[in-house]
C-alpha atoms as a PDB file:
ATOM      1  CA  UNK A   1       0.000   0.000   0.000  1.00  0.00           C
ATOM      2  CA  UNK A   2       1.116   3.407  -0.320  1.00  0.00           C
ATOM      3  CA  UNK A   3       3.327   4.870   1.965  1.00  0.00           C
ATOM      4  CA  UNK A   4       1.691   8.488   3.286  1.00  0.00           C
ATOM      5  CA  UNK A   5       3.477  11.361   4.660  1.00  0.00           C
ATOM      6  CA  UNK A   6       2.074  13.846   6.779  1.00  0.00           C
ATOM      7  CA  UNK A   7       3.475  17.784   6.450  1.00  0.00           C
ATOM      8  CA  UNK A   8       1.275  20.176   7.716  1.00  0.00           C
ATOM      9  CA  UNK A   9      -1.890  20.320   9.585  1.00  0.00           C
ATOM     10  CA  UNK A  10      -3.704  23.818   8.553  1.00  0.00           C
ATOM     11  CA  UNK A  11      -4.500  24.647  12.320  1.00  0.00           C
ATOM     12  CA  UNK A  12      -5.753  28.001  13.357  1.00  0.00           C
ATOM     13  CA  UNK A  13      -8.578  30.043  12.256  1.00  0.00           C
ATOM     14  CA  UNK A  14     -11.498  28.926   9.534  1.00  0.00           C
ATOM     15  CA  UNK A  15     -13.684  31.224   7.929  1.00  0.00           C
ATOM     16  CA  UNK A  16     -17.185  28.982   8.058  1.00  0.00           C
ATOM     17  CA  UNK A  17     -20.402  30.472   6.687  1.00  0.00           C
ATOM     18  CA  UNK A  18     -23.869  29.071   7.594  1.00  0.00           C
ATOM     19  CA  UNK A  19     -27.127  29.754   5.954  1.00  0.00           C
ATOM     20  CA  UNK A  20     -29.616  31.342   7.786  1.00  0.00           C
ATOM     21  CA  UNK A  21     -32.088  30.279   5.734  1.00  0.00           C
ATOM     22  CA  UNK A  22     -31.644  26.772   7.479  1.00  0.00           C
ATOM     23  CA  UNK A  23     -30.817  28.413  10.981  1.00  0.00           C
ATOM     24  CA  UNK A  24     -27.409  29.054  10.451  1.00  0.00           C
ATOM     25  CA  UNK A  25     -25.818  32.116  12.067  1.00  0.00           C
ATOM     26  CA  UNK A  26     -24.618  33.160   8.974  1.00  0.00           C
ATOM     27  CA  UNK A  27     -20.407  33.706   8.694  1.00  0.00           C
ATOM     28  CA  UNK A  28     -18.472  32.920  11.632  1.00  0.00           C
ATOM     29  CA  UNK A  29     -14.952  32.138  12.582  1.00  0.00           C
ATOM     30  CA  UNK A  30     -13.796  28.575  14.316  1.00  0.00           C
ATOM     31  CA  UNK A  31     -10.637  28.911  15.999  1.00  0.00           C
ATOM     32  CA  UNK A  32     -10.144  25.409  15.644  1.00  0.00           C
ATOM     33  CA  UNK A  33     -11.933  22.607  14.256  1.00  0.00           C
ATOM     34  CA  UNK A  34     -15.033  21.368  16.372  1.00  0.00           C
ATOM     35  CA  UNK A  35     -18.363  19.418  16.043  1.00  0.00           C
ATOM     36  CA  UNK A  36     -21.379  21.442  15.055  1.00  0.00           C
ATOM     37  CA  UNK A  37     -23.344  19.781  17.540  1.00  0.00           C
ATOM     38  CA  UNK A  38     -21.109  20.423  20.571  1.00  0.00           C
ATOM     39  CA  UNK A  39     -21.244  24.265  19.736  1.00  0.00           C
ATOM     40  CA  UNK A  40     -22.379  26.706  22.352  1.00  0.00           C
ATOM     41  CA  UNK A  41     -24.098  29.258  19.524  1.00  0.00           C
ATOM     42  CA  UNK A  42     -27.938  26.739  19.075  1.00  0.00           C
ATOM     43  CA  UNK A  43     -27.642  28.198  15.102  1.00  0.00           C
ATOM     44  CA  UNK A  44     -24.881  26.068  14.625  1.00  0.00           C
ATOM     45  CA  UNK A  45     -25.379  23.093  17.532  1.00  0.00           C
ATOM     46  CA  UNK A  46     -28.675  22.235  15.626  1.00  0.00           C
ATOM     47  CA  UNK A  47     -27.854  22.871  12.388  1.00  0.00           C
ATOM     48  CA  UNK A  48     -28.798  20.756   9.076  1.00  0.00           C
ATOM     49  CA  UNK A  49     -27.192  21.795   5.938  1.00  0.00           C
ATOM     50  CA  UNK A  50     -24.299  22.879   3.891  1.00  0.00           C
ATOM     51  CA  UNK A  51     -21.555  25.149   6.047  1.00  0.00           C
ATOM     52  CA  UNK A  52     -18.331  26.068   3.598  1.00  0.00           C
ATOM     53  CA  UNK A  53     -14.880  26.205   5.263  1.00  0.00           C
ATOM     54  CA  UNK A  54     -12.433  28.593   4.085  1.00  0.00           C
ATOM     55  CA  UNK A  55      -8.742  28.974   4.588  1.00  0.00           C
ATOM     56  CA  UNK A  56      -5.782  30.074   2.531  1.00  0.00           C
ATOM     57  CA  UNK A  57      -2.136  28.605   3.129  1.00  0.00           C
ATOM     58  CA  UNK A  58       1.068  28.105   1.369  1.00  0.00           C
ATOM     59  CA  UNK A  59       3.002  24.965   0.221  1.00  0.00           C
ATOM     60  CA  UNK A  60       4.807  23.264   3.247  1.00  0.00           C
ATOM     61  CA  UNK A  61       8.913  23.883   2.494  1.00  0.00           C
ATOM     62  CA  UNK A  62       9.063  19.908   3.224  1.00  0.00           C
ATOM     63  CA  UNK A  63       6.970  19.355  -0.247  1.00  0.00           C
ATOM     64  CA  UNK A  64       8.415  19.762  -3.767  1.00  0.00           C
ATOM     65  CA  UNK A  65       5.659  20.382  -5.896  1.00  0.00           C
ATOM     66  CA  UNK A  66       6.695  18.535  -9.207  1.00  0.00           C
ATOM     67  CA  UNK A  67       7.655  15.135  -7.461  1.00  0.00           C
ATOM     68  CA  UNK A  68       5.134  13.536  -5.672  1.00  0.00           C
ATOM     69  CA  UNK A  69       1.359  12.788  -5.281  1.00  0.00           C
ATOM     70  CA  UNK A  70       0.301  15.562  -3.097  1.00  0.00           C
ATOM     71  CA  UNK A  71      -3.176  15.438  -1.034  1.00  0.00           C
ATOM     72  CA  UNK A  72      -5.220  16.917   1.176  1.00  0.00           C
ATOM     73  CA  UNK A  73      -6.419  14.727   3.979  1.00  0.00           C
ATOM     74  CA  UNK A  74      -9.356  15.971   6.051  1.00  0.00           C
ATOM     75  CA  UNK A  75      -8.867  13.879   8.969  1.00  0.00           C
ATOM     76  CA  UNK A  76     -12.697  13.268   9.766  1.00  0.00           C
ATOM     77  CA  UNK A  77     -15.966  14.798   7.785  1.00  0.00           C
ATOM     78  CA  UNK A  78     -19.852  13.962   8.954  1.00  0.00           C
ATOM     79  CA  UNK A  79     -20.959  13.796   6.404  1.00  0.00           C
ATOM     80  CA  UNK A  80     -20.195  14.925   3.317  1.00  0.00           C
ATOM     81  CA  UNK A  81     -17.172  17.621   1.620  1.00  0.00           C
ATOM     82  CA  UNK A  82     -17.069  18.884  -1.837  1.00  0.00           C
ATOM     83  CA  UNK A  83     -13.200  20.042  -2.358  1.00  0.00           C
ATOM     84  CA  UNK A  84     -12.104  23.134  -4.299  1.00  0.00           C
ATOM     85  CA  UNK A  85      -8.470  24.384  -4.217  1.00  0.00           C
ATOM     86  CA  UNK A  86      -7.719  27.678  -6.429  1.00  0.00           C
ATOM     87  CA  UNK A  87     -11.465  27.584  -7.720  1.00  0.00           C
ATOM     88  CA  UNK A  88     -10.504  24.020  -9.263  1.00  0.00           C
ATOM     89  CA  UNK A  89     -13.631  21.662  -8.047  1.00  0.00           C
ATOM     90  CA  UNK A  90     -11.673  18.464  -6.529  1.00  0.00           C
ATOM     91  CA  UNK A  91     -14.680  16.705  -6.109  1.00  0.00           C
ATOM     92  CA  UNK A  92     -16.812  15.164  -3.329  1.00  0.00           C
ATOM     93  CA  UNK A  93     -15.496  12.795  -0.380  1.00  0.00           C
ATOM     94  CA  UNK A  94     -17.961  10.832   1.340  1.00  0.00           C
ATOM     95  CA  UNK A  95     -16.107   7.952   2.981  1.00  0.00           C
ATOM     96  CA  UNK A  96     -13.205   7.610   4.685  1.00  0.00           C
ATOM     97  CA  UNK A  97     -10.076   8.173   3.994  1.00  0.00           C
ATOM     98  CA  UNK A  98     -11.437  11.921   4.010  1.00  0.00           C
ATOM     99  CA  UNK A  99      -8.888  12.976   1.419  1.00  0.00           C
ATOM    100  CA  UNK A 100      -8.116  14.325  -2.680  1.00  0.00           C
ATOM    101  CA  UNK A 101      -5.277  14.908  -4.294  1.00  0.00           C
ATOM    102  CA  UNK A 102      -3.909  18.590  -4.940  1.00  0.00           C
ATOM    103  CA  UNK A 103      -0.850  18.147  -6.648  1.00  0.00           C
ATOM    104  CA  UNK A 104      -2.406  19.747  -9.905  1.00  0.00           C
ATOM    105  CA  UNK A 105      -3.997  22.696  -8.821  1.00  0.00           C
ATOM    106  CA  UNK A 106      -1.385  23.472  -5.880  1.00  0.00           C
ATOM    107  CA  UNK A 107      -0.063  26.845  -5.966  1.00  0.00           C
ATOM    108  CA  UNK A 108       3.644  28.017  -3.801  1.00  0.00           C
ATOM    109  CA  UNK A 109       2.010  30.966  -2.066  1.00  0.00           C
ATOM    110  CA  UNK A 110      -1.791  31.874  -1.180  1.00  0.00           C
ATOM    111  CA  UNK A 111      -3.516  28.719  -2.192  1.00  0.00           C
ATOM    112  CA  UNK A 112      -7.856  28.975  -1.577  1.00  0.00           C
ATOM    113  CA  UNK A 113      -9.133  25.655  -0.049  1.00  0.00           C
ATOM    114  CA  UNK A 114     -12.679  26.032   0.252  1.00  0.00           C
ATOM    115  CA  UNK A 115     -14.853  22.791   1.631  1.00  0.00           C
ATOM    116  CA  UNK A 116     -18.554  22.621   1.355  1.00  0.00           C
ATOM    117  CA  UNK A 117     -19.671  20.465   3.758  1.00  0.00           C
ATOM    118  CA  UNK A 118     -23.081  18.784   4.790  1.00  0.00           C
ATOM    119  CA  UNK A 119     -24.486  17.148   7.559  1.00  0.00           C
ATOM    120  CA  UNK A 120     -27.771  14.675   7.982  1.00  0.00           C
ATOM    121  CA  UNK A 121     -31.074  16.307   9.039  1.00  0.00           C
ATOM    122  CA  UNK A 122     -32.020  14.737  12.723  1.00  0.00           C
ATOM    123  CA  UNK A 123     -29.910  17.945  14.450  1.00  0.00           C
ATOM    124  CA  UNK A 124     -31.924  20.538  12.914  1.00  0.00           C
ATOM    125  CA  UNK A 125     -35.009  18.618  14.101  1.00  0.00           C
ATOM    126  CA  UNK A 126     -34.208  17.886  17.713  1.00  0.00           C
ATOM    127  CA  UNK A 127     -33.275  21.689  17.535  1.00  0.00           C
ATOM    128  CA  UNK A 128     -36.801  22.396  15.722  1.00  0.00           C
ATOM    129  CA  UNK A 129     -38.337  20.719  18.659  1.00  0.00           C
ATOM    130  CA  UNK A 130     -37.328  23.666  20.897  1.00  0.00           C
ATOM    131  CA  UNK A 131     -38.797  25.739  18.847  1.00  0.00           C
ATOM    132  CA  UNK A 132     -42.452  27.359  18.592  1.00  0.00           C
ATOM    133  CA  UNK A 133     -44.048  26.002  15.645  1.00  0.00           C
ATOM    134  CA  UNK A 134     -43.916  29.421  13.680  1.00  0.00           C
ATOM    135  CA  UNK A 135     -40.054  29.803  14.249  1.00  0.00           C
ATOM    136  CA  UNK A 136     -39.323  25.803  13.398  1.00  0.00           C
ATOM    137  CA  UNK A 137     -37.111  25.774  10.548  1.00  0.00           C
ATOM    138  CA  UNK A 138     -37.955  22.273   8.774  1.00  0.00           C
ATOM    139  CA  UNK A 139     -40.838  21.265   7.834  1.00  0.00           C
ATOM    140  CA  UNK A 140     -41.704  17.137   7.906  1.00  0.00           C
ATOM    141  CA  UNK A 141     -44.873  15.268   8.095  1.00  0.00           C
ATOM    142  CA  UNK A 142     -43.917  13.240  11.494  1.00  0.00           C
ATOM    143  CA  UNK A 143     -40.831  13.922  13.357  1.00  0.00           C
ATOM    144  CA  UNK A 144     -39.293  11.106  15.099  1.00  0.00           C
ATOM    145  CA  UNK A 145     -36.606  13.037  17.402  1.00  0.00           C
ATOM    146  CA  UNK A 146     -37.279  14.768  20.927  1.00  0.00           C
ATOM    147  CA  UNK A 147     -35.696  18.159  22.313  1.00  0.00           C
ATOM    148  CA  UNK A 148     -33.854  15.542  24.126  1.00  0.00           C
ATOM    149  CA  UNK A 149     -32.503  13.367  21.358  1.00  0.00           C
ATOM    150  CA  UNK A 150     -28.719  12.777  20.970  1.00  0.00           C
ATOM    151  CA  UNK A 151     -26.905  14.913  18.449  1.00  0.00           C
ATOM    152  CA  UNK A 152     -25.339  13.524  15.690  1.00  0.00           C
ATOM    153  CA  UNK A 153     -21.571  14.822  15.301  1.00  0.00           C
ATOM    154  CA  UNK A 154     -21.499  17.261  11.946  1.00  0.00           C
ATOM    155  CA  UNK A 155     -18.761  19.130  10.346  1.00  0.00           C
ATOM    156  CA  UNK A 156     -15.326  19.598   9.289  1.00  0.00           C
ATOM    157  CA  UNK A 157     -13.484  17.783  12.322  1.00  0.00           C
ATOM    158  CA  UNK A 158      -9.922  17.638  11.002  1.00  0.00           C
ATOM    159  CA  UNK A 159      -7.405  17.244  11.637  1.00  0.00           C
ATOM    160  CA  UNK A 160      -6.927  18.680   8.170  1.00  0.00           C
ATOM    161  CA  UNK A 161      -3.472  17.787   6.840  1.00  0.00           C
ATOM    162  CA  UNK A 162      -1.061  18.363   3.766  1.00  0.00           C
ATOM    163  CA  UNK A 163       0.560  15.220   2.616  1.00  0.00           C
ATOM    164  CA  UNK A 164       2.333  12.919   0.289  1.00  0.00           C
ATOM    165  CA  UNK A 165       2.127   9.007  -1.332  1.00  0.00           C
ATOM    166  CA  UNK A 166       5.261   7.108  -1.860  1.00  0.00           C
ATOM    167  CA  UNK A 167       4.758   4.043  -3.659  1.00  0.00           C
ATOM    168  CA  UNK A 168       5.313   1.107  -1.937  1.00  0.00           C
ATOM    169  CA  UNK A 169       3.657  -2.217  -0.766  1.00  0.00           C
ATOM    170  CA  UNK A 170       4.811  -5.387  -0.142  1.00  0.00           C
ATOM    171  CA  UNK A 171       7.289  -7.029  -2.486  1.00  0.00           C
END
């Protein structure tokens, strides 16, 4: 199996933007990486929908760009991520390993990752069930959760990591 090399975990601050039209506060910055549903704010603890990531970052020194597979690994995504790097769409992950490769659209300097990423629908409904009917933001014919239901974990939860292949395997 391929060898992988880890070389950078993009830590720090993500722009994430919400829409409000499914409860979401809107834009907002994570310091770090964290599960939706353990979020103080209840726009983003109960939220069901797409949330984009954004974060710009340059090539680790420990990469060189023309000789290996390069990839972005996202550590852990519930539930979905569609990838674009430099306005280059990378595609969709959906399974782990939570990763694409970059290698063609990589940039030195001032490279755009932006992740679109969506969760399952039983958080904004146990969050609906707090809710007067009027300010409820789903609508459903029968609603199986409770205020009280568990929260499923949602979001970008990282760590999200530059890396590399080496070919390899058993010989």
């Amino acid at each position: 199996f391929p060898e992988v090399t880890y070389h950078e975990t993009l830590s720090g601050p993500w722009r994430v933007s919400f829409d409000p039209e499914f409860g979401g506060p809107g834009d907002v910055v994570f310091d770090n990486l964290s599960d939706w549903s353990q979020h103080s704010d209840p726009g983003i603890r109960y939220y069901s929908g797409i949330a984009t990531y954004e974060k710009t970052f340059d090539l680790p020194a420990s990469i060189d760009l023309n000789s290996k597979s390069i990839l972005i690994d996202f550590g852990e995504v519930q539930n979905l991520a569609r990838v674009r790097l430099n306005d280059q769409d990378l595609g969709v992950t959906w399974c782990a390993p939570w990763r694409v490769e970059i290698g063609d659209v990589l940039k030195e300097k001032g490279n755009h990752l932006e992740i679109e990423v969506a969760n399952l629908w039983p958080n904004r409904l146990i969050g609906d069930r707090l809710l007067p009917s009027e300010k409820q933001v789903a609508w459903t014919t029968w609603n199986p959760y409770k205020a009280d239901s568990e929260l499923l974990p949602s979001g970008l939860l990282g760590p999200v990591r530059i890396a590399t292949l080496k070919k390899g395997g058993m010989q």
